[in-house]
N, C-alpha and C. Protein backbone atom coordinates (compact mmCIF):
# COMPACT_ATOMS: atom_id res chain seq x y z
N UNK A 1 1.91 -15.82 1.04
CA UNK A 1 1.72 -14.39 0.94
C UNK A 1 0.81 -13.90 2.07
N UNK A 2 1.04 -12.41 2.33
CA UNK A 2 0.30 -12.44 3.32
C UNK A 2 -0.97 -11.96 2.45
N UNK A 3 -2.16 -11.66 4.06
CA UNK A 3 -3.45 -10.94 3.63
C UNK A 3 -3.47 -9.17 3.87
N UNK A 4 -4.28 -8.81 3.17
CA UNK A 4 -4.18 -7.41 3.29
C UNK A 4 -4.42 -6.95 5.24
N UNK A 5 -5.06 -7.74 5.21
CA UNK A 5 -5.45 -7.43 6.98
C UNK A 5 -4.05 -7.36 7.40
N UNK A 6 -3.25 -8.25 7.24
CA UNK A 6 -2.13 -8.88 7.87
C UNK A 6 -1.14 -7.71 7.67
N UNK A 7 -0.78 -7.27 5.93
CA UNK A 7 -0.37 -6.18 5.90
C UNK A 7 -0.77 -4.97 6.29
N UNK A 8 -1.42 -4.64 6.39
CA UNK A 8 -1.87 -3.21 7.34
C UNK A 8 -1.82 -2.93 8.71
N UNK A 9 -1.46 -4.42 9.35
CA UNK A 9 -1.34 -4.75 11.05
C UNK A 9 0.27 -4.38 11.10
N UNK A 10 1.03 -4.87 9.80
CA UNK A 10 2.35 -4.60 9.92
C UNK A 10 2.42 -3.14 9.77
N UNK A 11 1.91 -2.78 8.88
CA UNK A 11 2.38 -1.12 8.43
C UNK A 11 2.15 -0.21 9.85
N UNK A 12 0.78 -0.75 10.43
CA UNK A 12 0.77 -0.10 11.33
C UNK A 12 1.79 0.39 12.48
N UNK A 13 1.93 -1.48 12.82
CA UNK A 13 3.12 -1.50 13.80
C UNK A 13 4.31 -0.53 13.85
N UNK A 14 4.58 -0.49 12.28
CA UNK A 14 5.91 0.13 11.96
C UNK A 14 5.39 1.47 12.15
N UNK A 15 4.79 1.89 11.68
CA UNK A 15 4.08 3.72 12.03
C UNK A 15 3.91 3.90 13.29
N UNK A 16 3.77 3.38 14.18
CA UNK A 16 4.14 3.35 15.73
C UNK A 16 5.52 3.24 15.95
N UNK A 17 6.33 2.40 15.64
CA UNK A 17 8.03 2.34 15.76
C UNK A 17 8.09 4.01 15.51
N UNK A 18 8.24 4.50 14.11
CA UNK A 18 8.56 5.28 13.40
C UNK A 18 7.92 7.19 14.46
N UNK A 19 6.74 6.68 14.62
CA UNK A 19 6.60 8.03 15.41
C UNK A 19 6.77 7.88 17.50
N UNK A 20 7.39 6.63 17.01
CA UNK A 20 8.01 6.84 18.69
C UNK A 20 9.66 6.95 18.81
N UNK A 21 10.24 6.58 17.78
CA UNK A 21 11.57 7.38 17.43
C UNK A 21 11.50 8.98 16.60
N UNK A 22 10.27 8.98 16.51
CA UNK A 22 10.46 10.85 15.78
C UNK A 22 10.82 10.81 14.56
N UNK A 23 10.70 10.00 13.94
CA UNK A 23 11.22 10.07 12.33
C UNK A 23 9.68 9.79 11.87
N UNK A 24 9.74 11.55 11.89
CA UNK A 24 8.20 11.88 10.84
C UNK A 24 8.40 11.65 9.44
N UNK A 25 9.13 12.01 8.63
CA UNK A 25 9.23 11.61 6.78
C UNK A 25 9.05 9.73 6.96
N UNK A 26 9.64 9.11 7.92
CA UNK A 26 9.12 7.79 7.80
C UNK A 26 7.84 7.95 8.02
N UNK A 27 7.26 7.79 9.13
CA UNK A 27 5.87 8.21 9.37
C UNK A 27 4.96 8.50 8.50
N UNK A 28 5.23 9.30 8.35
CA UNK A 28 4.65 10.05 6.67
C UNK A 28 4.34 8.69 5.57
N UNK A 29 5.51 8.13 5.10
CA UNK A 29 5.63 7.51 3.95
C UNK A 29 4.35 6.20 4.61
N UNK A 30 4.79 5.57 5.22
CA UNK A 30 4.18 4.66 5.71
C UNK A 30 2.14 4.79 5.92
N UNK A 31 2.23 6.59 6.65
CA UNK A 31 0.85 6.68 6.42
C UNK A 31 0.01 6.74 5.31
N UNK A 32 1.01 7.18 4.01
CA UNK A 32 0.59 7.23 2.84
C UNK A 32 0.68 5.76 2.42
N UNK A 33 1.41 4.51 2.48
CA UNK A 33 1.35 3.28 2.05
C UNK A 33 -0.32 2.48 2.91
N UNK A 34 -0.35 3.28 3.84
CA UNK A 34 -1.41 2.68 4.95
C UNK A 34 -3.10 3.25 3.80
N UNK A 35 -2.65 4.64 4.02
CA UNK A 35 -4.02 5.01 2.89
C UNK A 35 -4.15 4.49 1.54
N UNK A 36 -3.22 4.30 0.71
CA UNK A 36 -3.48 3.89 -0.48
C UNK A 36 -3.78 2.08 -0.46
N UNK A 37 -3.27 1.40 0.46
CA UNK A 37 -3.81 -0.17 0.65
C UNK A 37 -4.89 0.14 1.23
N UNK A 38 -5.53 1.16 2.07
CA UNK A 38 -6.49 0.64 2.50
C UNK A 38 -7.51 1.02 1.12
N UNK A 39 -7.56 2.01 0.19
CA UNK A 39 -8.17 2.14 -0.91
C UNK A 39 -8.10 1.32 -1.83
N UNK A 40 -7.21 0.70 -2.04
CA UNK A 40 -7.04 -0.47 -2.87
C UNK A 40 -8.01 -1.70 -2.41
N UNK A 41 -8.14 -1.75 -1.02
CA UNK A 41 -9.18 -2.50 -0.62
C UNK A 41 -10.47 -2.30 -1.07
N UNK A 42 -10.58 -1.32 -0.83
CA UNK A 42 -12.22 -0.59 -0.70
C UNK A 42 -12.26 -0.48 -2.57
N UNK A 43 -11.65 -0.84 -3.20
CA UNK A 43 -12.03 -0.55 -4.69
C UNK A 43 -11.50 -2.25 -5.10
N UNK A 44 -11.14 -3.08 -4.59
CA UNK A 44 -11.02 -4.92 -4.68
C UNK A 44 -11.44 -5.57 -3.49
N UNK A 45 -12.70 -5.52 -3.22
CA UNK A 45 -12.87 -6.16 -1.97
C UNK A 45 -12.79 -7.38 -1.74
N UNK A 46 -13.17 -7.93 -2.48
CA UNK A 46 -13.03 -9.61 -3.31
C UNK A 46 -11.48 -9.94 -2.88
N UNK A 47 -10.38 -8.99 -3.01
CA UNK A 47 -9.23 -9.64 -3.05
C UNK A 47 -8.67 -9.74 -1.79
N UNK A 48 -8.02 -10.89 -0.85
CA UNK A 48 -7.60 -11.42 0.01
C UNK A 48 -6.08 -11.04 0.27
N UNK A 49 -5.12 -11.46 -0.99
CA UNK A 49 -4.05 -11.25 -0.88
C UNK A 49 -2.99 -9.92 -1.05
N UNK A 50 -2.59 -9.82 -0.47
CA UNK A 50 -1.88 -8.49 0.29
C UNK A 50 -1.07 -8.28 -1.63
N UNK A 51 -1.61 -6.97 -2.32
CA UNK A 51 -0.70 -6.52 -3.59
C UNK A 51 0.93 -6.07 -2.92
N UNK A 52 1.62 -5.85 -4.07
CA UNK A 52 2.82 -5.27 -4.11
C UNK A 52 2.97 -3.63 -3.82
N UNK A 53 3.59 -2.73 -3.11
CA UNK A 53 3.16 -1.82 -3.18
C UNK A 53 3.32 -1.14 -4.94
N UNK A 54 3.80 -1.89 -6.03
CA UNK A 54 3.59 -1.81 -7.07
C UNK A 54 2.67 -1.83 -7.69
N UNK A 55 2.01 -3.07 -7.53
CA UNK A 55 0.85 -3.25 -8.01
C UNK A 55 -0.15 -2.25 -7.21
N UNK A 56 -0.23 -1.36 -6.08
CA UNK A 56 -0.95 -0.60 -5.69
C UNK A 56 -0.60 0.86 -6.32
N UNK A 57 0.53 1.00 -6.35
CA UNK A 57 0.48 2.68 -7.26
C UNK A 57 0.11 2.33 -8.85
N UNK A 58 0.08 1.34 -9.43
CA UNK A 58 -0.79 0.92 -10.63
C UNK A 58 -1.68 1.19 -10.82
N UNK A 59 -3.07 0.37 -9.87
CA UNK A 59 -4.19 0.61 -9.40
C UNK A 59 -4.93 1.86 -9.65
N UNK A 60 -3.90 3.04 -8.34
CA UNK A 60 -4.50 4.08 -8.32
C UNK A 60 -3.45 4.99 -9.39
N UNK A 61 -2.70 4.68 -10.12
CA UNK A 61 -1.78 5.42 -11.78
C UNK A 61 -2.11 4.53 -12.50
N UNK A 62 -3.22 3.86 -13.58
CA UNK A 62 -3.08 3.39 -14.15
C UNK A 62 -2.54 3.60 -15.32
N UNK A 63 -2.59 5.23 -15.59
CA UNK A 63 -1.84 6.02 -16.67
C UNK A 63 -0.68 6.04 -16.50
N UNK A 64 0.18 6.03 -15.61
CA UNK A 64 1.54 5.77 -15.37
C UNK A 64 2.51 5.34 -16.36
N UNK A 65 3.73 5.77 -16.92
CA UNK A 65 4.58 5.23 -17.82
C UNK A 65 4.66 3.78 -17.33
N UNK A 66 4.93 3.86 -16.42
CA UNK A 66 5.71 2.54 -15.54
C UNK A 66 4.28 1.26 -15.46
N UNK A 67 3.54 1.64 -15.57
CA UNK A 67 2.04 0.60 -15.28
C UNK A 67 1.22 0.44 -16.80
N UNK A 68 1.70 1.02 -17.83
CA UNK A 68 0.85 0.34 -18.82
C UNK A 68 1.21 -0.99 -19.35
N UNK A 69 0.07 -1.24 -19.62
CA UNK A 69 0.23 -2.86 -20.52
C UNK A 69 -0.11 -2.96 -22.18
N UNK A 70 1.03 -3.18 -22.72
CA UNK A 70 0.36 -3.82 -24.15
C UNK A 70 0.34 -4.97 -24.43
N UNK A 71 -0.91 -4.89 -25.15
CA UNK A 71 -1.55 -6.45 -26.04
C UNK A 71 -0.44 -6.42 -27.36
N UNK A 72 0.24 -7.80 -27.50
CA UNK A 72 0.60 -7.73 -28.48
C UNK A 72 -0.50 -8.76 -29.94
């Protein structure tokens, strides 16, 4: 798996692809995947390994239909 460093070197890359072909809505999406990992950092600093971008809209929705957990 990668590390979060590692993923954010990629996202980057690609947000450079993306605004040197002009496809801003990519751009966009990507800058928003770039801000919310890097917050996910800054609120798990401890953690090394690069989350899912699932497990990152969790994180910051933990109220989310899609992200609760029950104890059975």
């Amino acid at each position: 798996m990668a590390t979060i460093t590692v993923q954010l070197q990629a996202y980057r890359s690609a947000l450079a692809d993306a605004q040197t072909k002009g496809d801003q809505a990519i751009a966009r999406k990507i800058e928003q995947q770039i801000r919310e990992l890097e917050e996910f950092q800054q609120r798990h600093p401890e953690e090394a390994e690069a989350p899912s971008p699932f497990e990152v809209f969790c994180d910051l929705n933990p109220s989310d239909i899609n992200c609760r957990v029950y104890d059975d």
